[in-house]
N, C-alpha and C. Protein backbone atom coordinates (compact mmCIF):
# COMPACT_ATOMS: atom_id res chain seq x y z
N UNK A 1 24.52 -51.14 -21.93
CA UNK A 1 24.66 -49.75 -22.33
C UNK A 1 24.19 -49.62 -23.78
N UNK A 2 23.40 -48.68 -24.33
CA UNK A 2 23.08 -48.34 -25.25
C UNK A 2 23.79 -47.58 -26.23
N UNK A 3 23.72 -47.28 -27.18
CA UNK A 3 24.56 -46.73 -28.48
C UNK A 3 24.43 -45.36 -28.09
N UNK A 4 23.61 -45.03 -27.96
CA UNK A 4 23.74 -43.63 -27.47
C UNK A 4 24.12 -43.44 -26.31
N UNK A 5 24.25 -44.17 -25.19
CA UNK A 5 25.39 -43.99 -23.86
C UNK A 5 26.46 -43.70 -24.18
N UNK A 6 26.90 -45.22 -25.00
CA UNK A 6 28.34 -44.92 -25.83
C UNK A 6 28.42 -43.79 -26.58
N UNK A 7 27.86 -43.26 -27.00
CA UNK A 7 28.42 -41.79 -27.71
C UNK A 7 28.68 -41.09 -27.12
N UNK A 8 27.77 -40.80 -25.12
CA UNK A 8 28.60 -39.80 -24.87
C UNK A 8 29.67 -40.15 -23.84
N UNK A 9 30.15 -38.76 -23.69
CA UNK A 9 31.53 -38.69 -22.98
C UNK A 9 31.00 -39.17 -21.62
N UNK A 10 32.56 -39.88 -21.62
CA UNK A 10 32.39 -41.14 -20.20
C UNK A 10 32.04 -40.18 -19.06
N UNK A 11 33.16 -38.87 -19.09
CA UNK A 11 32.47 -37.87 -17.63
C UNK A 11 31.10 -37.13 -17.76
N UNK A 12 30.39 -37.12 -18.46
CA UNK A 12 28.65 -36.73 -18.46
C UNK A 12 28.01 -38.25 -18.02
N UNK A 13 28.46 -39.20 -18.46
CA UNK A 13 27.64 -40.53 -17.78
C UNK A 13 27.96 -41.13 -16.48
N UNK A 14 29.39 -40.60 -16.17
CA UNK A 14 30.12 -40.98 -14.74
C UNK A 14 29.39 -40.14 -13.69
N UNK A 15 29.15 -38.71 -14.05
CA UNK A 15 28.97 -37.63 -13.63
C UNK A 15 27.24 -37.70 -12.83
N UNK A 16 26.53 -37.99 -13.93
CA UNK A 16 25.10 -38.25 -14.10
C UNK A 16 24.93 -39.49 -12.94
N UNK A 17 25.41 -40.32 -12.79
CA UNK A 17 25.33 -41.37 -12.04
C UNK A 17 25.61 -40.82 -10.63
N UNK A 18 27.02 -40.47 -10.71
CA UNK A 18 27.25 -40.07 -8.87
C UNK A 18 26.32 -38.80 -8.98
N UNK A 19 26.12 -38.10 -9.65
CA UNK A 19 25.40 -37.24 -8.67
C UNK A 19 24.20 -37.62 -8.41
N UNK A 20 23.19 -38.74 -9.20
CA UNK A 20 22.27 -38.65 -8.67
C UNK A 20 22.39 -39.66 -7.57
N UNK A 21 22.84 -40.82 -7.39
CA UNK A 21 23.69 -41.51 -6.48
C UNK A 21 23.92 -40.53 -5.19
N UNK A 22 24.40 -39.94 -5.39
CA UNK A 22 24.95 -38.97 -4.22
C UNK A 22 23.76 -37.96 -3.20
N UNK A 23 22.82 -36.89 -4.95
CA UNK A 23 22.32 -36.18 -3.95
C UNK A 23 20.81 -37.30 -3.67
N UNK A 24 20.78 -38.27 -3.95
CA UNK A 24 19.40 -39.26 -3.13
C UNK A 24 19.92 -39.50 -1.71
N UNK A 25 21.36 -40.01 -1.63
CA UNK A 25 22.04 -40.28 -0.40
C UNK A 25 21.79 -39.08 0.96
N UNK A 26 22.18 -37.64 0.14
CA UNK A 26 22.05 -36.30 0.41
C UNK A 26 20.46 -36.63 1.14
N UNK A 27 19.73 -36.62 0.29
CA UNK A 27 18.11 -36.26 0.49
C UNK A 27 17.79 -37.24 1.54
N UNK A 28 18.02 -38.43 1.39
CA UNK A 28 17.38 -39.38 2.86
C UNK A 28 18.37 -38.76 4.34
N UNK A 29 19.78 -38.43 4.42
CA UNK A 29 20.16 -38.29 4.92
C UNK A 29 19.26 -37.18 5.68
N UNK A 30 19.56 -35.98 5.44
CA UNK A 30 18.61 -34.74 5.56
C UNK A 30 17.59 -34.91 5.84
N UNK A 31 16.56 -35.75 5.18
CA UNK A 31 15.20 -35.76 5.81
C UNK A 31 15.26 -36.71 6.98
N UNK A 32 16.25 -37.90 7.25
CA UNK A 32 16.28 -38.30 8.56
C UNK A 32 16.62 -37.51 9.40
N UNK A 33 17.54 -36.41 9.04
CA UNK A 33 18.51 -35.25 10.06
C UNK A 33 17.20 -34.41 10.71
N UNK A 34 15.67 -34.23 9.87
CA UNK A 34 15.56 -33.38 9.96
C UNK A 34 13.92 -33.56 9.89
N UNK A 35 13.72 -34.45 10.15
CA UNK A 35 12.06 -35.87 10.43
C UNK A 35 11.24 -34.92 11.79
N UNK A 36 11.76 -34.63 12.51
CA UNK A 36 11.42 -34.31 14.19
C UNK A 36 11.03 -32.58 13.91
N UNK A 37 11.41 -32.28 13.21
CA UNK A 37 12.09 -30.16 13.05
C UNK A 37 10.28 -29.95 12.63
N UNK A 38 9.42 -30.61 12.47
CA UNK A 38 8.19 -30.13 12.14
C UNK A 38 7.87 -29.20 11.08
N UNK A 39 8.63 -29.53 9.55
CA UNK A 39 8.60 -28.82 8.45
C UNK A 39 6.97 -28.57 8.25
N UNK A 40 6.86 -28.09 7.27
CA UNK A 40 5.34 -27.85 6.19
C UNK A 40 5.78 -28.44 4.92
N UNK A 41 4.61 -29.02 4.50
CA UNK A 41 4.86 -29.79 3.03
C UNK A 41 5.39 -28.89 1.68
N UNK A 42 5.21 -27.46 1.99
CA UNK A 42 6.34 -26.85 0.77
C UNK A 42 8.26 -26.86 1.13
N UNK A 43 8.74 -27.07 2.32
CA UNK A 43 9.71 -27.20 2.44
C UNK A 43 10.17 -28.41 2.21
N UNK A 44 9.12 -29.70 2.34
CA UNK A 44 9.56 -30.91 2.18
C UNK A 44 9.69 -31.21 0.77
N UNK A 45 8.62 -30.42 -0.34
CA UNK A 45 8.94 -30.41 -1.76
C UNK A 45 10.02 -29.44 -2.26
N UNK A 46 10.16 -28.80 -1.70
CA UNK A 46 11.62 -27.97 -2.38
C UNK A 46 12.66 -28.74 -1.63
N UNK A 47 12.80 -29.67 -1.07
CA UNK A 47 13.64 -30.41 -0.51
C UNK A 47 13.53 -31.82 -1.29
N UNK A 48 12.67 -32.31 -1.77
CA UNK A 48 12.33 -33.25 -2.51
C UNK A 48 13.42 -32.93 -4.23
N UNK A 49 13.17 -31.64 -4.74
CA UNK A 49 13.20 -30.86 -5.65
C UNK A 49 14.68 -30.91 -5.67
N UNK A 50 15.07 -30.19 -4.64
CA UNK A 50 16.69 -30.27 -4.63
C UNK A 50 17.53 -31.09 -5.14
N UNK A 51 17.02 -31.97 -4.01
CA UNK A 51 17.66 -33.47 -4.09
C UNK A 51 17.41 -34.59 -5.18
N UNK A 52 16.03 -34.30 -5.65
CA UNK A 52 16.03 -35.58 -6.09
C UNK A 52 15.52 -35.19 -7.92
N UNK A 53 15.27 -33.67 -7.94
CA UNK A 53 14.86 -33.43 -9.68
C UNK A 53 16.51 -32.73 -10.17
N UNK A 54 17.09 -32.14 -9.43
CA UNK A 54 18.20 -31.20 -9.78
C UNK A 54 19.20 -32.55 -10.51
N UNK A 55 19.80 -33.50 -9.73
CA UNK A 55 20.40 -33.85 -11.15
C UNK A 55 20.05 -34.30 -12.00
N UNK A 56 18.99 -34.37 -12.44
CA UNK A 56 18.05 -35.03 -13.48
C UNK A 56 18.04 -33.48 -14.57
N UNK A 57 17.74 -32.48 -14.02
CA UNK A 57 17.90 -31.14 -14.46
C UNK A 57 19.43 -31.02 -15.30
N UNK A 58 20.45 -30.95 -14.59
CA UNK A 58 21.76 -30.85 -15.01
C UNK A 58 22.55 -31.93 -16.20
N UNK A 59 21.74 -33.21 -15.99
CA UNK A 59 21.70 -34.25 -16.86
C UNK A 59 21.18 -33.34 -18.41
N UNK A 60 20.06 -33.43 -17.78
CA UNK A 60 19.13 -32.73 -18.91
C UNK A 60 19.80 -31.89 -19.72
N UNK A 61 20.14 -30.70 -18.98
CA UNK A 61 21.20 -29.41 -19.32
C UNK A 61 22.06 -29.92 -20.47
N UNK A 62 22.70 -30.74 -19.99
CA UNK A 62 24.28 -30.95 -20.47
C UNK A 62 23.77 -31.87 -21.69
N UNK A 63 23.08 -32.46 -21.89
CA UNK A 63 22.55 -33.78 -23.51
C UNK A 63 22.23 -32.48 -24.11
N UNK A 64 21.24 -31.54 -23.90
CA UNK A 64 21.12 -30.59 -25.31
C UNK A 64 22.19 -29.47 -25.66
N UNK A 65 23.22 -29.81 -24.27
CA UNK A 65 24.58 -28.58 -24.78
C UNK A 65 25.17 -28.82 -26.15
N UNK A 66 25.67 -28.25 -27.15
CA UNK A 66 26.56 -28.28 -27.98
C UNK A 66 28.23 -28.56 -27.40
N UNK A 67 28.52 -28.52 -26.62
CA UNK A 67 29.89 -29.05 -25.64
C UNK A 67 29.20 -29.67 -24.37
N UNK A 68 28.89 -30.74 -24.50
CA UNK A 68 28.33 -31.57 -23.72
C UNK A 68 29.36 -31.95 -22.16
N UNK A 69 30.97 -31.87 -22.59
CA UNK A 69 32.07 -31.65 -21.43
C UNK A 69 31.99 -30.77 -20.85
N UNK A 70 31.98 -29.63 -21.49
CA UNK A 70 31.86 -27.83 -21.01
C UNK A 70 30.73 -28.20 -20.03
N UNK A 71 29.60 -28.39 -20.50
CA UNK A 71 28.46 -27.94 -20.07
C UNK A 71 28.37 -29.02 -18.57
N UNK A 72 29.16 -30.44 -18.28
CA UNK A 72 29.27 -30.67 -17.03
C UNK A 72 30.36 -30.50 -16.54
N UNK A 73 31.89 -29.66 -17.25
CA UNK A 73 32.26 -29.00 -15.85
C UNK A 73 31.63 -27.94 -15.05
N UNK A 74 30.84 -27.27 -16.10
CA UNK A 74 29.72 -25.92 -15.05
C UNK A 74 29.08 -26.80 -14.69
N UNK A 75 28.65 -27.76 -14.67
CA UNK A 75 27.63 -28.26 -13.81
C UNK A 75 28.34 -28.42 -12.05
N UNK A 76 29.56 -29.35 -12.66
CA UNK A 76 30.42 -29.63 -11.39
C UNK A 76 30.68 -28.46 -10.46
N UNK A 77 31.18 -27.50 -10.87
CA UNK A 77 31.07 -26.40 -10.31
C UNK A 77 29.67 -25.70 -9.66
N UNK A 78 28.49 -26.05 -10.25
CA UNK A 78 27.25 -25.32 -10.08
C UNK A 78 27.15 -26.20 -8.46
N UNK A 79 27.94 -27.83 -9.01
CA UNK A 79 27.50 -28.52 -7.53
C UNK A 79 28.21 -28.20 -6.40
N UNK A 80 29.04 -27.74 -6.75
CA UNK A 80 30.09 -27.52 -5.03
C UNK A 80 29.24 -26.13 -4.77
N UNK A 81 29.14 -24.52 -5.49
CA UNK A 81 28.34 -24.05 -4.70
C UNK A 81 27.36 -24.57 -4.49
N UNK A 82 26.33 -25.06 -4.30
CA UNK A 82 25.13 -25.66 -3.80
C UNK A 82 25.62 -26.59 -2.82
N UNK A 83 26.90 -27.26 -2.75
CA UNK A 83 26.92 -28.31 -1.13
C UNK A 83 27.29 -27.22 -0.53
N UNK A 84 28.27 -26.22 -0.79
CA UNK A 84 28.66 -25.33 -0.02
C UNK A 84 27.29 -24.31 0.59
N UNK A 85 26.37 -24.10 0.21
CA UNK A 85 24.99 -23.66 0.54
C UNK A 85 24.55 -24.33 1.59
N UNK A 86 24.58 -25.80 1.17
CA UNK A 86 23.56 -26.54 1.95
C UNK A 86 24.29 -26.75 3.37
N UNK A 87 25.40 -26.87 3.44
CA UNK A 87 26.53 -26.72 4.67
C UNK A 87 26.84 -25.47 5.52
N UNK A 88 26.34 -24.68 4.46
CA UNK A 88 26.52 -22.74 5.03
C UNK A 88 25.83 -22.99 6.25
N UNK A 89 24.89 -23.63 7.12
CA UNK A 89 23.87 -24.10 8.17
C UNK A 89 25.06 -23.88 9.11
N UNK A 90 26.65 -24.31 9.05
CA UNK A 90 27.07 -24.69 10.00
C UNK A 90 28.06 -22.89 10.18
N UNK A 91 28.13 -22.58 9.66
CA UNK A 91 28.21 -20.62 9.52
C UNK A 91 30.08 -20.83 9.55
N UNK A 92 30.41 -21.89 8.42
CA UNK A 92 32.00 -22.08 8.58
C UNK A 92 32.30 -22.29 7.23
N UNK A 93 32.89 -22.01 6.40
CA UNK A 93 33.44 -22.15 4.48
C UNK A 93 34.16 -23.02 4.77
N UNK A 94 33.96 -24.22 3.28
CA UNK A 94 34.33 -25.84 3.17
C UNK A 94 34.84 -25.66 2.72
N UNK A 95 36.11 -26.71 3.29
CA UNK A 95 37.55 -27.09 2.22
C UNK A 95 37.23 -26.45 1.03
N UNK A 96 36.30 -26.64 0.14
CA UNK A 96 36.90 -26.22 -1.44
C UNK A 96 37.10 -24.72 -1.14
N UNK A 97 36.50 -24.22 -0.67
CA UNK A 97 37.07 -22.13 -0.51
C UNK A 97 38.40 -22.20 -0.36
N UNK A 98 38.21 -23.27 0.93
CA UNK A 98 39.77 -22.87 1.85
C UNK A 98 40.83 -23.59 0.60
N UNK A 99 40.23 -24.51 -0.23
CA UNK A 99 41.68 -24.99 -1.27
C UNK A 99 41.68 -24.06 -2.54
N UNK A 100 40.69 -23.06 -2.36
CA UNK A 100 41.10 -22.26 -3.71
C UNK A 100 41.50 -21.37 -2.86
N UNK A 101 41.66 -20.79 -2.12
CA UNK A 101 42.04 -19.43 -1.63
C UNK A 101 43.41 -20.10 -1.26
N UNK A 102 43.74 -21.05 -0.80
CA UNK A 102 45.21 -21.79 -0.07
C UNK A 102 45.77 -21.91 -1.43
N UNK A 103 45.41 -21.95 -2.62
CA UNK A 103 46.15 -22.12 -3.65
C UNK A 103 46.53 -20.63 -4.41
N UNK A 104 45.96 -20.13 -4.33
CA UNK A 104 45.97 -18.40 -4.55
C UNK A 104 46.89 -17.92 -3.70
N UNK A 105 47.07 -18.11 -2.83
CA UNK A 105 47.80 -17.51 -1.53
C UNK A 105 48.96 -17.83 -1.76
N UNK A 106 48.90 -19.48 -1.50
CA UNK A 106 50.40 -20.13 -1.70
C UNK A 106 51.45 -19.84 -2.93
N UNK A 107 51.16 -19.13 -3.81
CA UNK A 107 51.57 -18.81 -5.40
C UNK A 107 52.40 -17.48 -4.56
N UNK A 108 51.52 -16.54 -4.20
CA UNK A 108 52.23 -15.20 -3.67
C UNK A 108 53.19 -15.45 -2.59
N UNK A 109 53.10 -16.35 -1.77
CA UNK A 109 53.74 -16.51 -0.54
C UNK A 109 55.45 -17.12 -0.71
N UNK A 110 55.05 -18.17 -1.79
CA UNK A 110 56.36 -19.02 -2.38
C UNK A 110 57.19 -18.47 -3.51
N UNK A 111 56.45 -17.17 -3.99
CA UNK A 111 57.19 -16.22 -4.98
C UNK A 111 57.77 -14.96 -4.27
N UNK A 112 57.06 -14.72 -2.91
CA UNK A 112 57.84 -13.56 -2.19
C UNK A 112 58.70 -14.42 -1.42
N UNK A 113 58.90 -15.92 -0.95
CA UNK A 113 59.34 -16.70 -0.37
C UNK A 113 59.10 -16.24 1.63
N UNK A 114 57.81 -15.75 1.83
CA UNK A 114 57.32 -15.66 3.04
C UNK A 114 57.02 -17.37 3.89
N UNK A 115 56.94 -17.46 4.60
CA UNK A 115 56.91 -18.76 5.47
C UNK A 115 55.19 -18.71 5.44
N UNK A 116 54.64 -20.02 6.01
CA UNK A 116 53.11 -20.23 6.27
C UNK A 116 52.95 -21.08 6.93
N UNK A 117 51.58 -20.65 7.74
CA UNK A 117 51.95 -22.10 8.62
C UNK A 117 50.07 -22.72 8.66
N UNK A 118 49.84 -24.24 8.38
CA UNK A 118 49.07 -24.21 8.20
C UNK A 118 48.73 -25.09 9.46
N UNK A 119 47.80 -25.26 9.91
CA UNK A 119 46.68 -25.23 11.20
C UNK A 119 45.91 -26.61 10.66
N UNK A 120 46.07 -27.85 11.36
CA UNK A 120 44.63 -28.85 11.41
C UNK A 120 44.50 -28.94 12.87
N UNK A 121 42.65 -28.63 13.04
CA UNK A 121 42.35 -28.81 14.08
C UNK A 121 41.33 -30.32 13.67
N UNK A 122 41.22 -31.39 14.73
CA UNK A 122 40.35 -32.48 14.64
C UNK A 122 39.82 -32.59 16.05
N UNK A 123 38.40 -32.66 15.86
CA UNK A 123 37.89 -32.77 17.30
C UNK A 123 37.73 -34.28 17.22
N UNK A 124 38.61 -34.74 18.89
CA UNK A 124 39.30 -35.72 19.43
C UNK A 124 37.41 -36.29 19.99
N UNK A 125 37.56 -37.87 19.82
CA UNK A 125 36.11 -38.67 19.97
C UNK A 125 34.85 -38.22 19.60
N UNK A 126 34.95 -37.53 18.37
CA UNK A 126 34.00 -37.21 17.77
C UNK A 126 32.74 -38.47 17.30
N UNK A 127 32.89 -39.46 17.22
CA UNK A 127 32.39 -40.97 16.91
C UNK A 127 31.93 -40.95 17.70
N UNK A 128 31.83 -40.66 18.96
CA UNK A 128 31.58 -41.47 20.09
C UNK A 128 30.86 -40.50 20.69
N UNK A 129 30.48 -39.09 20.53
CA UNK A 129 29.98 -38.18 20.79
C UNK A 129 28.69 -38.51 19.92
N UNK A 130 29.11 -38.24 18.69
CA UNK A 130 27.68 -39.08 17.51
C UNK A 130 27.01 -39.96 18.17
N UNK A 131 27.36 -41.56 18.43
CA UNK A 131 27.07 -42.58 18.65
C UNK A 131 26.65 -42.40 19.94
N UNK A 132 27.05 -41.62 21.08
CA UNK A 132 25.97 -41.74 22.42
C UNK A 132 25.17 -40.80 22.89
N UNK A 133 25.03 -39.19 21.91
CA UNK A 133 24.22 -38.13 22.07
C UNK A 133 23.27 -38.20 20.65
N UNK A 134 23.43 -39.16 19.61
CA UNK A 134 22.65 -38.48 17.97
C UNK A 134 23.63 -37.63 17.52
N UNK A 135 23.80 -37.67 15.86
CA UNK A 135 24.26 -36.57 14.98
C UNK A 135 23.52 -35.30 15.26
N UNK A 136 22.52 -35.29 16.17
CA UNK A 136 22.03 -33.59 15.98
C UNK A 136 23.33 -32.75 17.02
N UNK A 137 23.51 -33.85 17.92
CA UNK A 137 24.44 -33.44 19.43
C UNK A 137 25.77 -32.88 18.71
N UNK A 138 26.14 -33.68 17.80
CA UNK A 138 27.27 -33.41 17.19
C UNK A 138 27.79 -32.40 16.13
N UNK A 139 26.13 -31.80 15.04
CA UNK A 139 26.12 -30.98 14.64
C UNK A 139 26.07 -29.51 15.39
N UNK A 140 25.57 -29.66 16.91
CA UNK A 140 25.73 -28.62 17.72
C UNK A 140 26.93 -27.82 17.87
N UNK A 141 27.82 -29.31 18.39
CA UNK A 141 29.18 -29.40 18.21
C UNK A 141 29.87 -28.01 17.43
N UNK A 142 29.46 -28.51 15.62
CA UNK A 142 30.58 -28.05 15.34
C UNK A 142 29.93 -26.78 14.71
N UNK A 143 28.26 -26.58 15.15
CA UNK A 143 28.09 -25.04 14.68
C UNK A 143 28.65 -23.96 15.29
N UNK A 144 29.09 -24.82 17.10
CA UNK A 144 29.68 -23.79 17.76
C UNK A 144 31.09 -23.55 17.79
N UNK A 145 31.87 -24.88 17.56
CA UNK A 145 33.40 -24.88 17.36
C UNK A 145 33.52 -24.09 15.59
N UNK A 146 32.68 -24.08 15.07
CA UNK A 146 33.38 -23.32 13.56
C UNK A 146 33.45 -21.59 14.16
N UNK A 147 32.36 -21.07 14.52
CA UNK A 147 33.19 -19.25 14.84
C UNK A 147 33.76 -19.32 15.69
N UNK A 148 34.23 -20.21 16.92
CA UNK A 148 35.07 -19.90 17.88
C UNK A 148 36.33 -19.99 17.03
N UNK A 149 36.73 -20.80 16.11
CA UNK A 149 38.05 -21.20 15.47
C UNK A 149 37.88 -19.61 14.53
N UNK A 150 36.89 -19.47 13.47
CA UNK A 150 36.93 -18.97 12.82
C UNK A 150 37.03 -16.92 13.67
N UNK A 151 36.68 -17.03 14.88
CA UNK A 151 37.31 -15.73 15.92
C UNK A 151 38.51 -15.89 16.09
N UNK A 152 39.17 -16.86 16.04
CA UNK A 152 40.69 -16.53 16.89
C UNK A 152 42.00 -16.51 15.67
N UNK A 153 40.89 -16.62 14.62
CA UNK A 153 41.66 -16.31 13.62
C UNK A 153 42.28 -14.70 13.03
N UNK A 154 43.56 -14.32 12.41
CA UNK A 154 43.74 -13.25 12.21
C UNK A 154 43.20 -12.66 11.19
N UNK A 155 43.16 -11.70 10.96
CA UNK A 155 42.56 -10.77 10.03
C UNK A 155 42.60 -11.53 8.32
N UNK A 156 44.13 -12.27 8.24
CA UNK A 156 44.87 -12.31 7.20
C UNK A 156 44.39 -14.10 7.10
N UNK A 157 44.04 -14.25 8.36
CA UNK A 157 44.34 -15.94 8.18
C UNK A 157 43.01 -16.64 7.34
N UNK A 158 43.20 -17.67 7.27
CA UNK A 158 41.90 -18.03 6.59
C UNK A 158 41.17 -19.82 7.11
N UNK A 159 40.06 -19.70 7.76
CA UNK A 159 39.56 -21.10 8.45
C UNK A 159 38.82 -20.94 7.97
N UNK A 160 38.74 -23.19 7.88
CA UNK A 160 37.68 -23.47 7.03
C UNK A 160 37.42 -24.77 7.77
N UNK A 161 35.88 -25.67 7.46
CA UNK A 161 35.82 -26.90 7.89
C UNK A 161 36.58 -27.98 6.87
N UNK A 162 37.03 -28.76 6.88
CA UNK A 162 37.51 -30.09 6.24
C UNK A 162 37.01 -31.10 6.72
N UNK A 163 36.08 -31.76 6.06
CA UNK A 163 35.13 -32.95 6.47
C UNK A 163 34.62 -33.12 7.60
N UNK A 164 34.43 -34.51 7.49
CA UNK A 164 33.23 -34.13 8.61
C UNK A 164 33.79 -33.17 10.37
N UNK A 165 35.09 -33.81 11.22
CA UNK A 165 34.86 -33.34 12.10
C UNK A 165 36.58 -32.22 12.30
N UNK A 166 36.91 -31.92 11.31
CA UNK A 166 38.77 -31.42 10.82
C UNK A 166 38.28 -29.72 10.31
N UNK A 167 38.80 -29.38 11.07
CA UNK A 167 38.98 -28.23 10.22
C UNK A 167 40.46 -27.19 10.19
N UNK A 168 40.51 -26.85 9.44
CA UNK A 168 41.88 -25.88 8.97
C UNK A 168 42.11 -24.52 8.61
N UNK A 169 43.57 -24.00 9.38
CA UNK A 169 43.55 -22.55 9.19
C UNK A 169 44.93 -22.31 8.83
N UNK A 170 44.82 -21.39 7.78
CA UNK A 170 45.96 -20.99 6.87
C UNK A 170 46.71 -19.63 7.54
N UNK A 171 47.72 -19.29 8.08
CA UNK A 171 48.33 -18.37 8.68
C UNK A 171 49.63 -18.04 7.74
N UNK A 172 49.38 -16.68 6.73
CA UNK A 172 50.26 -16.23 6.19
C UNK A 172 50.57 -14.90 6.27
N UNK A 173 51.58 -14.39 6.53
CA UNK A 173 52.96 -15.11 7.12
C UNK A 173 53.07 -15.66 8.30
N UNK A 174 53.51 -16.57 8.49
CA UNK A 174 53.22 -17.16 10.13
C UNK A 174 54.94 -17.79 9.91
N UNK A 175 55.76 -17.52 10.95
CA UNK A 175 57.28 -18.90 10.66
C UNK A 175 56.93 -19.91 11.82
């Protein structure tokens, strides 16, 4: 590590690492997901772009900030909307919505002292659905299980996906 690593803050160099760590992981993943779909070479460079210049970008960002911390918690934040984008494909809002809105909620619910009842659904041999149809079989899966869950929900309630094959619904007031 260099003298100037050491100067900066451990979460801009922790940060810098997993994400680019992460969205390369992101980018091969995706372009294996997505090898067969018969893109054009400008989708494959704004896909290139995404994945593989953006945290190099945000890196960038954050060394000429004057609050070099500040400037990668907005980053951190800039990254969950953007996975939440890149996931929007499956037409269902990811855990992080459903844990800020479940935390918003839960404040009003435990101060009026209303009951709640919260909902995990997990689709049962999901592995094994992957492993003998392809991940495309499985992404079918759950583009169609997210609005059926997300229909039978009430007006008030709130469903979301939670990893890969879990998803959860918040029912307040529910006893």
């Amino acid at each position: 590590m260099t003298k100037t690593e050491k100067k900066r803050h451990w979460l801009v160099r922790m940060n810098h690492r997993m994400r680019t760590v992460s969205f390369t992981m992101l980018f091969i993943a995706t372009s294996l997901h997505l090898w067969n779909k018969h893109y054009n070479a400008i989708d494959w460079l704004l896909l290139g772009a995404l994945f593989l210049v953006y945290p190099h970008l945000q890196y960038w960002r954050v060394l000429r900030s004057k609050n070099p911390v500040q400037a990668e918690m907005n980053n951190m934040l800039a990254d969950v909307v953007l996975l939440s984008l890149c996931v929007a494909a499956l037409g269902f809002p990811l855990w992080i919505t459903f844990s800020a809105l479940l935390a918003a909620g839960n404040i009003a619910f435990w101060r009026n002292g209303q009951p709640l009842a919260l909902i995990l659904v997990d689709v049962d041999h999901f592995k094994r659905l992957n492993d003998t149809y392809g991940h495309q079989a499985g992404d079918k899966v759950l583009i169609r299980l997210g609005p059926i869950l997300g229909g039978m929900a009430r007006a008030g309630d709130v469903a979301c996906r939670h990893g890969g094959k879990s998803f959860w619904c918040c029912c307040p007031p529910c006893p």
